[in-house]
Protein backbone atom coordinates (compact mmCIF):
# COMPACT_ATOMS: atom_id res chain seq x y z
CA UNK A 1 0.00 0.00 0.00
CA UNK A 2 1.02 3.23 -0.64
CA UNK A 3 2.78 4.85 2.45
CA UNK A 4 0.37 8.12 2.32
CA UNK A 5 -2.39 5.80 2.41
CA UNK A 6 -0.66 4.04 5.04
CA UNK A 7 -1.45 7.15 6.99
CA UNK A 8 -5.26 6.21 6.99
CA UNK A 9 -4.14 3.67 9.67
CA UNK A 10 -2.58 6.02 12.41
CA UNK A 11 -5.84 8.78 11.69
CA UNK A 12 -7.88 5.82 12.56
CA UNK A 13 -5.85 4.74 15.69
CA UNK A 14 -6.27 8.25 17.19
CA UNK A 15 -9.78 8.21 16.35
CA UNK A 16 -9.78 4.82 18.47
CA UNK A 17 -8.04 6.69 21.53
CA UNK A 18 -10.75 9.69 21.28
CA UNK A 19 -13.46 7.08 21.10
CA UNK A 20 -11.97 4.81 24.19
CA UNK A 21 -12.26 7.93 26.70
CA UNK A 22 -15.48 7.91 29.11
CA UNK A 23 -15.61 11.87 27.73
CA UNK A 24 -15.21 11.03 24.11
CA UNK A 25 -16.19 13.73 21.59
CA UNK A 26 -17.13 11.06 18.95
CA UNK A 27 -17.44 7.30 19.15
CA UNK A 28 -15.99 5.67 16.26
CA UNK A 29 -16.42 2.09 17.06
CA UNK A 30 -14.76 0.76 14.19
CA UNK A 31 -11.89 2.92 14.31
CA UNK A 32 -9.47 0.00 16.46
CA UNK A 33 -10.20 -2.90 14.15
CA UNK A 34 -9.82 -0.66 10.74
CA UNK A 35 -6.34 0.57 12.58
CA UNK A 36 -4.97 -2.66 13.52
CA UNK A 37 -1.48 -3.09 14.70
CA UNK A 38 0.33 -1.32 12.04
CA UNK A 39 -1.72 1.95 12.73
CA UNK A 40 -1.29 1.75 16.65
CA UNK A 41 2.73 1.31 16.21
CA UNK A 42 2.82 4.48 13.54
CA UNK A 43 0.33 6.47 15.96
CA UNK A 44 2.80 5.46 18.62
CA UNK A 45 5.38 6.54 16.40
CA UNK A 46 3.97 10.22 15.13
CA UNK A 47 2.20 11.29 18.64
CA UNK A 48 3.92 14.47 19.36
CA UNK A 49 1.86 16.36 21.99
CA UNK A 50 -1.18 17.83 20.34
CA UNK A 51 -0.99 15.56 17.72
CA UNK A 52 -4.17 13.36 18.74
CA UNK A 53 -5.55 15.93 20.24
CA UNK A 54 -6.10 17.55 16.64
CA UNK A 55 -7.03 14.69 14.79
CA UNK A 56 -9.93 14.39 17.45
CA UNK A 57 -10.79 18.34 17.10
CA UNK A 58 -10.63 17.84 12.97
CA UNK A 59 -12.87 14.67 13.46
CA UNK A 60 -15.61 16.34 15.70
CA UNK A 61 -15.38 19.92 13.50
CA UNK A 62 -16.02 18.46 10.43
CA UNK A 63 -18.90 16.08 11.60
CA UNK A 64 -20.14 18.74 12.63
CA UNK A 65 -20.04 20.78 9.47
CA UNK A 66 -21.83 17.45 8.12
CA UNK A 67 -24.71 17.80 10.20
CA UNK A 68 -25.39 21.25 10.01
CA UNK A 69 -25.10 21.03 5.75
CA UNK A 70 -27.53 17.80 5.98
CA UNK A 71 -29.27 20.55 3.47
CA UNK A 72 -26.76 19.09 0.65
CA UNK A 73 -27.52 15.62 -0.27
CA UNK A 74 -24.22 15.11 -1.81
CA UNK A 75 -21.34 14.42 0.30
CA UNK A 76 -17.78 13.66 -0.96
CA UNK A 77 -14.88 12.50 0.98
CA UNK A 78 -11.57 13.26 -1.04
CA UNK A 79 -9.01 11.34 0.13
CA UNK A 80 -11.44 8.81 2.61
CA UNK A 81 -9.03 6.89 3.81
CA UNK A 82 -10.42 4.44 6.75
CA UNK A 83 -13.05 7.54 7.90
CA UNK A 84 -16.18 5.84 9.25
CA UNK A 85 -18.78 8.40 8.98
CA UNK A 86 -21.36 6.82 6.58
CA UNK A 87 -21.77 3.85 9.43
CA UNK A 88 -21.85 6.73 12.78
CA UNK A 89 -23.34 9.46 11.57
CA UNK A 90 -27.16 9.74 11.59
CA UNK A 91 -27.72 10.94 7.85
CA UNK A 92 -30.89 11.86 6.59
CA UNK A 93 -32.56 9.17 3.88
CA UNK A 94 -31.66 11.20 0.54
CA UNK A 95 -28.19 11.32 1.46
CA UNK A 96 -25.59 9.76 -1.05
CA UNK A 97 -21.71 9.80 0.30
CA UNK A 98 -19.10 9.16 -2.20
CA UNK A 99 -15.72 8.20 -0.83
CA UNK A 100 -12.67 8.87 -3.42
CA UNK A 101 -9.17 7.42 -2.47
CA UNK A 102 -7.00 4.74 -4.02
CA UNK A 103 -8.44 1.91 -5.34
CA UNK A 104 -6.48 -0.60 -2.75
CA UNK A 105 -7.36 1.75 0.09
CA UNK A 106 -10.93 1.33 -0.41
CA UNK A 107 -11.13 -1.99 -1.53
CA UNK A 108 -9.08 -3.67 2.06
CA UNK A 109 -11.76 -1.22 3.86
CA UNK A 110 -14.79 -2.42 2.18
CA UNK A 111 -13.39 -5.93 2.79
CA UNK A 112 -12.66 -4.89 6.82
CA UNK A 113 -16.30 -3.13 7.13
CA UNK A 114 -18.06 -5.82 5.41
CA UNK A 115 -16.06 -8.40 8.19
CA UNK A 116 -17.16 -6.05 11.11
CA UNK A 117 -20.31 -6.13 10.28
CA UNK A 118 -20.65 -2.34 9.40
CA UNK A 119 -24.58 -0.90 8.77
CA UNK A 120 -23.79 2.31 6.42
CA UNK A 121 -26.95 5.20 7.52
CA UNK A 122 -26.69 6.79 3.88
CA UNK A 123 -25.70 5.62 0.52
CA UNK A 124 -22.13 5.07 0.22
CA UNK A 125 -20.44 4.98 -2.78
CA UNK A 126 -16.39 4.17 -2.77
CA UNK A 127 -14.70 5.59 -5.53
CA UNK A 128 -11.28 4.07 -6.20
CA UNK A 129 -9.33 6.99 -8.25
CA UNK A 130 -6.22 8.33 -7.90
CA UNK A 131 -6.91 12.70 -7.03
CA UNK A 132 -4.09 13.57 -9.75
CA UNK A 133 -5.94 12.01 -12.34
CA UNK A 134 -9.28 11.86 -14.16
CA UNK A 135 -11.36 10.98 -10.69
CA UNK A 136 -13.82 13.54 -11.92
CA UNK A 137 -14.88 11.26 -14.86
CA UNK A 138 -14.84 8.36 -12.06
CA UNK A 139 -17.33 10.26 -10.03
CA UNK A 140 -19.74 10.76 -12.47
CA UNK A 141 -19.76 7.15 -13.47
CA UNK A 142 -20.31 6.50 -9.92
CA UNK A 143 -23.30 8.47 -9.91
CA UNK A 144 -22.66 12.21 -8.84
CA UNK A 145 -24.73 14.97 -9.99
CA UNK A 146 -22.81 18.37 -10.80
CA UNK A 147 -25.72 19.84 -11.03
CA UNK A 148 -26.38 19.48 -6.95
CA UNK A 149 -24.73 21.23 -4.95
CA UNK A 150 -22.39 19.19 -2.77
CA UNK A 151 -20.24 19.03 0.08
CA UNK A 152 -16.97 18.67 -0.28
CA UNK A 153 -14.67 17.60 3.01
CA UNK A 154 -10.61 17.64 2.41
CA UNK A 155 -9.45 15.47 5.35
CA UNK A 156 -5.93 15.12 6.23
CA UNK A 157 -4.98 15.40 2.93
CA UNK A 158 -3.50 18.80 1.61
CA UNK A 159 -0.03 19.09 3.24
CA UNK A 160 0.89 15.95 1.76
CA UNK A 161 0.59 17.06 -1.22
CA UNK A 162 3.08 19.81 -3.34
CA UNK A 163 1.14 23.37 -3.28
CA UNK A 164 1.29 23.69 -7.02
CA UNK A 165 -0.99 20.21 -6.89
CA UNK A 166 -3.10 21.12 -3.87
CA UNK A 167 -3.82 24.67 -5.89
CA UNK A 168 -4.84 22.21 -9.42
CA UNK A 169 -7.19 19.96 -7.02
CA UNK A 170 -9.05 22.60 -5.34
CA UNK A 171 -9.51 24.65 -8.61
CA UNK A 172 -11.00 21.61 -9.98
CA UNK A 173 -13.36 21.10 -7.32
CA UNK A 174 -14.44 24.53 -7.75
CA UNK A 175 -14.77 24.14 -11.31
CA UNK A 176 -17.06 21.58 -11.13
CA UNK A 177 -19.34 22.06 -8.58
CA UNK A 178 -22.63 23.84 -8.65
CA UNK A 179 -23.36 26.90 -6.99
CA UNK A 180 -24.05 26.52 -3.59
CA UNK A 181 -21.53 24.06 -2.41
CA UNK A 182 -19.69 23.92 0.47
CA UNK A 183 -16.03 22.91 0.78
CA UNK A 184 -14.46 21.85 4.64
CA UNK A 185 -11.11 20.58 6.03
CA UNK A 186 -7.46 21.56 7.35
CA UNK A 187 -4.95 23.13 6.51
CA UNK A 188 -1.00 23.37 7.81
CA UNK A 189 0.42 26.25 8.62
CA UNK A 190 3.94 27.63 6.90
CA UNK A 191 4.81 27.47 10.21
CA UNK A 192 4.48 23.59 10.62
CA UNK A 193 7.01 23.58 8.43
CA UNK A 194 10.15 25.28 10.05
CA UNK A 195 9.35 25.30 13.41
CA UNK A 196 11.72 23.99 15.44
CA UNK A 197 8.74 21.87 17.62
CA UNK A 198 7.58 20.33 14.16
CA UNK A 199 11.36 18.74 13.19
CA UNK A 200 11.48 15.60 14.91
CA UNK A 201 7.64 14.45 13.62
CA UNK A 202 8.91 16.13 10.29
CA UNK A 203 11.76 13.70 10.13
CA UNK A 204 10.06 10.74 10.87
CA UNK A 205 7.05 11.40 8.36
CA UNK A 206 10.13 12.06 5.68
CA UNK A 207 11.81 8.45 7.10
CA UNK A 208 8.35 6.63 6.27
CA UNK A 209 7.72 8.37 2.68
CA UNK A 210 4.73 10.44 3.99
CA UNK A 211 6.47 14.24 4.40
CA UNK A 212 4.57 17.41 4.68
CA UNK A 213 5.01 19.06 1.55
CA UNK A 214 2.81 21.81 1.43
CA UNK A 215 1.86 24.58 4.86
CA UNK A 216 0.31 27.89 4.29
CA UNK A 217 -0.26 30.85 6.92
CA UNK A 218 -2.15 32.47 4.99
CA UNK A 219 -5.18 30.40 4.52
CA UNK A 220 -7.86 32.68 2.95
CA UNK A 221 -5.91 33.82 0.38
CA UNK A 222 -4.55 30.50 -0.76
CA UNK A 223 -8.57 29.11 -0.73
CA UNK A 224 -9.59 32.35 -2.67
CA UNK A 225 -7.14 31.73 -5.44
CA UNK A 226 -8.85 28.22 -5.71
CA UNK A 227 -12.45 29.87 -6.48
CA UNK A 228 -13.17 29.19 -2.83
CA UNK A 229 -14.60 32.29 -0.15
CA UNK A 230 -13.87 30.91 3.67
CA UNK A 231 -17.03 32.00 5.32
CA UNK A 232 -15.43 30.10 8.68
CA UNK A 233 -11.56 29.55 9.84
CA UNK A 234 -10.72 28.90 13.29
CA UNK A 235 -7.18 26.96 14.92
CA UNK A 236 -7.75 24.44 17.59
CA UNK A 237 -8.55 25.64 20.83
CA UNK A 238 -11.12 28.55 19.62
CA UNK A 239 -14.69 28.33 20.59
CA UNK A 240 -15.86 26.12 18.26
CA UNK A 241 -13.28 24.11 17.41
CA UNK A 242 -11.64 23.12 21.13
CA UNK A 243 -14.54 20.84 22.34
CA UNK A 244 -11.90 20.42 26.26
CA UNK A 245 -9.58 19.00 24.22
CA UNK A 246 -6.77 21.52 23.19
CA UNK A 247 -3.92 21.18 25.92
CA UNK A 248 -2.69 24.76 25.00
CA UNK A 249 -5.21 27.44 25.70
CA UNK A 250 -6.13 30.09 24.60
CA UNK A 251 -4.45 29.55 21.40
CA UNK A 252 -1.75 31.84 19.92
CA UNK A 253 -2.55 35.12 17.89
CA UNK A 254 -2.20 34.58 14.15
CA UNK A 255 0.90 36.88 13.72
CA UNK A 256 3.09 35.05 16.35
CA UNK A 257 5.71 33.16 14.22
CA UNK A 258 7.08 30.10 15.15
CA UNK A 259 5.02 27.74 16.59
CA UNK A 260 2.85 24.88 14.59
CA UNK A 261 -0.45 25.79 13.86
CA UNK A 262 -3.26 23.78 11.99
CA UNK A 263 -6.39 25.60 10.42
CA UNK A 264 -10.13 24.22 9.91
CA UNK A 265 -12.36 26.17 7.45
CA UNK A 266 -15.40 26.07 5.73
CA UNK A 267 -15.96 27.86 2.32
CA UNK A 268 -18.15 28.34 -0.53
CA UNK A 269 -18.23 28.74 -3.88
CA UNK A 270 -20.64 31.61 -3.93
C-alpha cells in the first residue's frame, strides 16, 4: 500500500483513543479494528503532543459541518481513507456519500467493514481513483450529480501534497461544482514547516515516505485563489473548534511566528 495511504491507519488509531475515553467527543467504534497493529505502532510513532488531540478536534469539526449542511444531499470524501462516517453518523434518507481514495485503500476497507459487520446510515459509494488524475470522470460514473450542490470535506490530505498540486485539485473542485456548495477541512500552517517543535515528527514522516510538503499561513488567500470564499476559519482551541480538548489554551494570535499551527475552514463557492 502506498505509504500516504498508510497514513489512513494512524488517523484511525487516534480516532480509536478519542473514542476509548469515558468523555469522548465522537465514538468511532470501528476505528481499532480498521487501525490494527500497524496503525497503533505508527500512531505510537507520530504522537507528538497535540498531535491526537487535533485529529480528534478535525474529526468532531467536520462532523459537525456534516450535520449542520444535511441541506446538501451530496457528500464527498476526497481522500477517505479508513473515515467511518457513513456507518456513525445519523444521515438523513436522501443522502448519497461518495468516498474517493485509491483503489487498494478502499477496496481492504470495504473488505474490513463488510467483516465487522458495518450498517452504512446513507448511501455510500467508494470511488477508487487516484486525485491527480481523471477521478472527476470516475465520479460521475459512480453516480454524482454536478448539477447538486455538494459538500466537499478535504481530510488530512492537503499538506501531503506539493502546493502547485493542492492549488490544481481545489480549482477543480471549484470548477465543477454547482453553486451553492460547500467545501471543509485543514490546513497546515507555513509554520508547521520550520518550526523547530515540528522537526522531529517532520523527520520521521520524511523516514516513512509520507512528508509534509505543502503549509500555508495564509489560509484565505490561498482558498480564494482556488475559487473558494472561507465564510469560517478557526485553529484548535477557539470556541468552536476546542470541544476540552486543546492542551494549549487560549491559542496563539495569528501573527506570532514560530510555533505549529493547523487551520479548519469552511468555504463556498458563492
Amino acid at each position: 500500500m502506498h505509504a500516504v495511504s498508510a497514513t489512513a491507519r494512524w488517523t484511525a488509531a487516534a480516532r480509536a483513543k478519542e473514542s476509548r475515553r469515558d468523555d469522548a467527543i465522537f465514538t468511532d467504534d470501528l476505528a481499532e479494528e480498521l487501525a490494527g497493529e500497524e496503525g497503533a505502532t505508527l500512531f505510537a510513532r507520530y504522537d507528538n503532543p497535540g498531535v491526537g488531540e487535533f485529529i480528534a478536534i478535525r474529526t468532531r469539526y467536520l462532523d459537525d459541518v456534516i450535520s449542520v449542511r444535511s441541506d446538501l444531499t451530496q457528500v464527498i470524501l476526497l481522500a477517505a481513507g479508513l473515515d467511518t462516517r457513513s456507518v456513525r453518523l445519523p444521515w438523513p434518507p436522501e443522502t448519497v456519500l461518495y468516498e474517493i481514495d485509491q483503489a487498494d485503500l478502499l477496496d481492504d476497507k470495504d473488505k474490513r467493514l463488510a467483516e465487522l459487520g458495518a450498517r452504512h446510515g446513507c448511501v455510500r459509494r467508494p470511488v477508487g481513483a487516484d486525485l491527480t488524475g481523471a477521478w472527476p470522470e470516475a465520479l460521475r460514473e459512480a453516480g454524482w450529480d454536478p448539477s447538486a450542490p455538494t459538500l466537499w470535506v478535504v481530510e488530512g490530505l492537503l499538506f501531503y501534497i506539493p502546493e502547485p498540486d493542492a492549488r490544481v485539485l481545489l480549482r477543480q473542485v471549484a470548477e465543477i461544482s454547482a453553486p451553492g456548495s460547500v467545501l471543509a477541512g485543514d490546513l497546515l500552517s507555513h509554520q508547521s514547516m520550520i518550526s523547530e517543535f515540528s522537526q522531529e515528527a517532520l523527520r520521521r514522516l520524511t523516514e516513512d515516505g509520507c512528508p509534509w510538503l505543502f503549509g500555508t499561513d495564509e489560509p484565505e488567500e490561498f482558498l480564494s485563489g482556488c475559487g473558494w470564499r472561507v465564510t469560517e476559519l478557526k485553529t484548535p482551541g477557539e470556541e468552536g473548534a476546542s470541544y476540552d480538548r486543546w492542551p494549549w489554551n487560549p491559542p496563539l494570535p495569528r501573527d506570532v511566528m514560530g510555533f505549529p499551527r493547523n487551520f479548519l475552514f469552511i468555504a463556498d463557492n458563492g
